[in-house]
Protein backbone atom coordinates (compact mmCIF):
# COMPACT_ATOMS: atom_id res chain seq x y z
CA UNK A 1 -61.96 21.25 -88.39
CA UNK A 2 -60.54 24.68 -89.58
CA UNK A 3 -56.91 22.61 -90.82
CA UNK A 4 -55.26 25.88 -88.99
CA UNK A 5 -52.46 24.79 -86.88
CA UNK A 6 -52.52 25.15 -82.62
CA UNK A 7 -51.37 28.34 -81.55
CA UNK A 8 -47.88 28.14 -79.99
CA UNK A 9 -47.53 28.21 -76.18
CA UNK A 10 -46.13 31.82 -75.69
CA UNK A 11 -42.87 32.29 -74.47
CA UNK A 12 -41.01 35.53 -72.59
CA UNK A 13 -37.33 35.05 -71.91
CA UNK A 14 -36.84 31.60 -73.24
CA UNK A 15 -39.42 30.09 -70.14
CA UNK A 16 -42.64 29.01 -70.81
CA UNK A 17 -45.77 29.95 -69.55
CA UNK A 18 -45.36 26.91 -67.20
CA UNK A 19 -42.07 27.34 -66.14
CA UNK A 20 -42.60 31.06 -65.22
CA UNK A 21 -45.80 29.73 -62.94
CA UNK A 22 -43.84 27.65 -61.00
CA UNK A 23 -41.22 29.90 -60.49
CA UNK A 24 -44.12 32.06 -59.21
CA UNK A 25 -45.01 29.43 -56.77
CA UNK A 26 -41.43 29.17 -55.77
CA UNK A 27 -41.11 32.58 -54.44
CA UNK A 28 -44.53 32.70 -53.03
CA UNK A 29 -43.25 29.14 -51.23
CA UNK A 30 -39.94 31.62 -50.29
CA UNK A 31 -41.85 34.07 -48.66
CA UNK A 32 -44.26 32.26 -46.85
CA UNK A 33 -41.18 30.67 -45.22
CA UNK A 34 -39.61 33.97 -44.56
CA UNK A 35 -42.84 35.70 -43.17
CA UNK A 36 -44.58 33.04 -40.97
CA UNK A 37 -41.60 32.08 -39.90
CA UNK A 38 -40.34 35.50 -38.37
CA UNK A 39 -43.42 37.29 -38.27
CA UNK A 40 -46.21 34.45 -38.28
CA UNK A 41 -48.92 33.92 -39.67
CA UNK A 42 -51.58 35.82 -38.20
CA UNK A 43 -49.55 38.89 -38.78
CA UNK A 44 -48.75 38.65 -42.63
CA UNK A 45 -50.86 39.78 -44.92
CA UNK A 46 -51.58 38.49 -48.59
CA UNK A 47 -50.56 41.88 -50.08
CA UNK A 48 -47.24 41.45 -48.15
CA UNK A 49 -46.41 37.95 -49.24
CA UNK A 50 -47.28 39.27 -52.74
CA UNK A 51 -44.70 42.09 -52.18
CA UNK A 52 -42.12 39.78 -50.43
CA UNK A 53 -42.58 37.12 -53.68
CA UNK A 54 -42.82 40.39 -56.72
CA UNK A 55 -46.12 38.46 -57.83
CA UNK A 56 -49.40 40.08 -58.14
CA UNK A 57 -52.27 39.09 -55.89
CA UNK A 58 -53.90 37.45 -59.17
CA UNK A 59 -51.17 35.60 -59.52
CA UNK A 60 -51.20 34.81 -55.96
CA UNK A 61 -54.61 33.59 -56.36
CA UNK A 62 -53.57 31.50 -59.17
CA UNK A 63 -51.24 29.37 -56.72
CA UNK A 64 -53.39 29.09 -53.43
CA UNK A 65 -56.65 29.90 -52.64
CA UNK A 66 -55.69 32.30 -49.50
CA UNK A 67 -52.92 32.43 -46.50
CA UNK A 68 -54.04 29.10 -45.42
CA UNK A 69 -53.75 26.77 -47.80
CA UNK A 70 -49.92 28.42 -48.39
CA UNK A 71 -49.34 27.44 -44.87
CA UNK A 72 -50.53 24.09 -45.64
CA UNK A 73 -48.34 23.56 -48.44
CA UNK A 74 -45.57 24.34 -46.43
CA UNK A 75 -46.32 22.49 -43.63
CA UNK A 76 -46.67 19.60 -46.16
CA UNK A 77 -42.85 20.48 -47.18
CA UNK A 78 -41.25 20.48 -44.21
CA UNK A 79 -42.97 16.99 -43.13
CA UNK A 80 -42.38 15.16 -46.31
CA UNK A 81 -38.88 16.39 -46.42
CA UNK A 82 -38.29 15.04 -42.78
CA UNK A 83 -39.77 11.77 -43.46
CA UNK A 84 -37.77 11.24 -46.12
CA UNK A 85 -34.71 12.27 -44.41
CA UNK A 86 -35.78 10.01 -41.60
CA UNK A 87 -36.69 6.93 -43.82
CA UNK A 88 -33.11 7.26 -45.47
CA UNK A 89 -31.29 7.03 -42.54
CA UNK A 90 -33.05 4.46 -40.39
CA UNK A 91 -32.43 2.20 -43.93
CA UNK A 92 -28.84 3.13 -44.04
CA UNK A 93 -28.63 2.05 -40.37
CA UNK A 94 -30.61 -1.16 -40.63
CA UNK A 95 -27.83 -3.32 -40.06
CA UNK A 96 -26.64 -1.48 -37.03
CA UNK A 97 -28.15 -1.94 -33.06
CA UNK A 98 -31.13 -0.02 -32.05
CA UNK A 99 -29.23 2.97 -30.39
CA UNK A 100 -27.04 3.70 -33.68
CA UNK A 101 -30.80 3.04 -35.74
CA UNK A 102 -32.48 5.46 -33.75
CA UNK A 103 -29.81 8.24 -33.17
CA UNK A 104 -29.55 8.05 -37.17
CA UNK A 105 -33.36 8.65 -37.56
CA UNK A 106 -33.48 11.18 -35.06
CA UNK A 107 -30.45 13.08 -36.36
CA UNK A 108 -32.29 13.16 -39.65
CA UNK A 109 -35.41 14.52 -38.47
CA UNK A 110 -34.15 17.40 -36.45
CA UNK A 111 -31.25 18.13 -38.78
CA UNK A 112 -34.49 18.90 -41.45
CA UNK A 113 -36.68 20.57 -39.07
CA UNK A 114 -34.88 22.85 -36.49
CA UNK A 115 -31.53 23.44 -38.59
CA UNK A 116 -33.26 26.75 -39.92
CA UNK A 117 -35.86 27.94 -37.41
CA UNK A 118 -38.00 29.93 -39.84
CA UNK A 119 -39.30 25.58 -40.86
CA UNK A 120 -39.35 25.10 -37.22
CA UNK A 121 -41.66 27.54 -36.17
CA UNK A 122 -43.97 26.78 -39.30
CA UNK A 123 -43.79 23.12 -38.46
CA UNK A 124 -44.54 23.25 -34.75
CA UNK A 125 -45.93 26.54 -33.83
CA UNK A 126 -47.56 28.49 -36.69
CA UNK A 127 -49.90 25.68 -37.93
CA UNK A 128 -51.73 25.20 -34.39
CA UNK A 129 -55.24 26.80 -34.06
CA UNK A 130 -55.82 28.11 -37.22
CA UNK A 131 -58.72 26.48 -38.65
CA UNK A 132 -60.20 22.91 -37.96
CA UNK A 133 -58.95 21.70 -41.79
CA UNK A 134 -55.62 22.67 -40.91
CA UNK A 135 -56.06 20.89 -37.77
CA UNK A 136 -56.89 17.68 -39.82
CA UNK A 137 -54.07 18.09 -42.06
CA UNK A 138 -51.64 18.73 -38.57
CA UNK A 139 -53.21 15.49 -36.63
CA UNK A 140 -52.93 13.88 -39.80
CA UNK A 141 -49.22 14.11 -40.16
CA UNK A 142 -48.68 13.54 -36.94
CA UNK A 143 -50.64 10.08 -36.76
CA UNK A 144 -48.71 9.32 -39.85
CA UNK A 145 -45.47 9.69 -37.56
CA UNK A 146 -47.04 7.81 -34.82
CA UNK A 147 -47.11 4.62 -37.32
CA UNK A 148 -43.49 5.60 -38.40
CA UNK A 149 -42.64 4.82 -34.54
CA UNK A 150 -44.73 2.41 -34.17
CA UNK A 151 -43.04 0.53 -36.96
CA UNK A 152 -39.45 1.12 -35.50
CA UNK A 153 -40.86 -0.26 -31.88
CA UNK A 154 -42.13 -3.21 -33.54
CA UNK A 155 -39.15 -4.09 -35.32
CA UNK A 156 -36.85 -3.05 -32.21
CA UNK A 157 -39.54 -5.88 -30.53
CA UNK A 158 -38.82 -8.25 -33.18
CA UNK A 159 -35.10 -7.93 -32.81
CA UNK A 160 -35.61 -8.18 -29.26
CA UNK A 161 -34.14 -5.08 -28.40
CA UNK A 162 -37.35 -3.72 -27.11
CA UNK A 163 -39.69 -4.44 -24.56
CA UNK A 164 -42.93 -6.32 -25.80
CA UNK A 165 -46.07 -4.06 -24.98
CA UNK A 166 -48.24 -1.21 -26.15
CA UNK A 167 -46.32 1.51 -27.41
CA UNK A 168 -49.52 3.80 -28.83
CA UNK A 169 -49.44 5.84 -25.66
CA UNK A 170 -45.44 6.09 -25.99
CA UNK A 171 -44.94 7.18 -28.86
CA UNK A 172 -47.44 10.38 -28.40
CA UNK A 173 -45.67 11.13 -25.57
CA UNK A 174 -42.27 10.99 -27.78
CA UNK A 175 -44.03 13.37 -30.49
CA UNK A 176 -45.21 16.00 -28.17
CA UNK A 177 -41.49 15.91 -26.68
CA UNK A 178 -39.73 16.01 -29.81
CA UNK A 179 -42.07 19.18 -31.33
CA UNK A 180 -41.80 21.22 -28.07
CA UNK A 181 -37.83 20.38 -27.89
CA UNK A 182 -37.17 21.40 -31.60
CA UNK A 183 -39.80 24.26 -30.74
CA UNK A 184 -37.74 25.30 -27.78
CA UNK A 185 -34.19 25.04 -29.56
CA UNK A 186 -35.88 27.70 -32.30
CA UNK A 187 -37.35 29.61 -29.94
CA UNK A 188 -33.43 30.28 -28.11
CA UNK A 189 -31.69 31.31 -31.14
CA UNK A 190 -29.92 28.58 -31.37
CA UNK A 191 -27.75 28.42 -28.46
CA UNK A 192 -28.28 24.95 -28.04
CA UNK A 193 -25.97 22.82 -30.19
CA UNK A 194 -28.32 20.23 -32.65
CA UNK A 195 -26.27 17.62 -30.99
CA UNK A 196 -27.47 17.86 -27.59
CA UNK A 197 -31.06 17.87 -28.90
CA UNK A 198 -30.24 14.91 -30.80
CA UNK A 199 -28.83 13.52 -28.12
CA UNK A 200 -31.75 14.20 -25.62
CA UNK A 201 -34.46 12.63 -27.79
CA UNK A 202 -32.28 9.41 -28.58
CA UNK A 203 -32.16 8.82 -24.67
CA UNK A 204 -35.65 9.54 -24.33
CA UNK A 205 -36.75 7.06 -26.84
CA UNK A 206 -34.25 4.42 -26.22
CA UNK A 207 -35.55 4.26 -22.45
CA UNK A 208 -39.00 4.52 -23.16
CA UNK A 209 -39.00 1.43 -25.77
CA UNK A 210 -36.36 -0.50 -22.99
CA UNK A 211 -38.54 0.01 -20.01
CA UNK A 212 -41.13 -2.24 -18.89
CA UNK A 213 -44.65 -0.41 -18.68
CA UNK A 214 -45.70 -0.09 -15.02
């Protein structure tokens, strides 16, 4: 051993060299939200999300591997984000009857997802089609949500609020209603008012999960 001390981590501005990377991933995170959301993916560029973020494309490349895996990431935001919004709520409302648990929960999720449309399209639009990984990582998440129903169904069974049968079928249905409702909110500018769509997809699931199954 040379007995000469470690060189010191360098330092610009009082951040370290790790603090000024993930502030570099931050704004990179910022405008991949800003440009697939408006514009979309297929029509932004690295060298404009470089521009949009004032990083370099090394240190682009130092953060994700290309456009896709940036997508990813944020795709993997907006989920986790919702299902911990979701998971909150339903706990908050255990106590309560199935209609107040599931408005809560569904109030959550949309609240997350559609209250800024940029996440919305990301979430339900821009992530279809583009490769079959991302397609893994998008059936992925949503099978993960399936369970997340599944486990509210079961416990609304349990309770005996619910109808006892097969709810696998159901709650597919319920996840390709809820994307293309939050999907069609976004797509309107808005003009619908969150609580209607709320509102909507709490009926829908409360008389899908009280119905008998033909």
């Amino acid at each position: 051993m040379s007995g000469r001390n470690p060189a010191p981590r360098r330092s610009y501005g009082g951040r370290s060299a790790e603090e000024r990377r993930a502030e570099r991933r931050e704004r990179l995170l910022a405008a991949g939200l800003e440009l697939f959301g408006t514009r979309g993916y297929a029509a932004t560029s690295i060298e404009r999300l470089c521009a949009t973020a004032s990083v370099s494309t090394r240190n682009f490349y130092e953060e994700f591997s290309g456009r896709e895996e940036l997508l990813t990431a944020l795709h993997q935001i907006i989920n986790d984000r919702a299902g911990e919004a979701l998971a909150a709520a339903y706990d908050e409302a255990r106590d309560a009857g199935l209609a107040t648990r599931v408005e809560r929960a569904v109030r959550a999720f949309v609240t997350v997802t559609a209250s800024d449309p940029r996440w919305a399209r990301i979430a339900f639009v821009e992530v279809i089609g583009v490769s079959s990984d991302l397609e893994r990582h998008r059936l992925g998440r949503r099978s993960q949500w399936a369970e997340t129903l599944l486990e509210i169904t079961a416990e609304a069974v349990a309770r005996g609020e619910a109808v006892d049968r097969d709810y696998e079928l159901t709650v597919i249905a319920v996840i390709g209603a809820v994307n293309n409702l939050v999907h069609h909110w976004s797509a309107r500018d808005e003009d619908i008012p969150l609580d209607d769509i709320t509102a909507e997809l709490t009926h829908l699931i409360l008389a899908a999960v009280t119905t008998p199954a033909r």
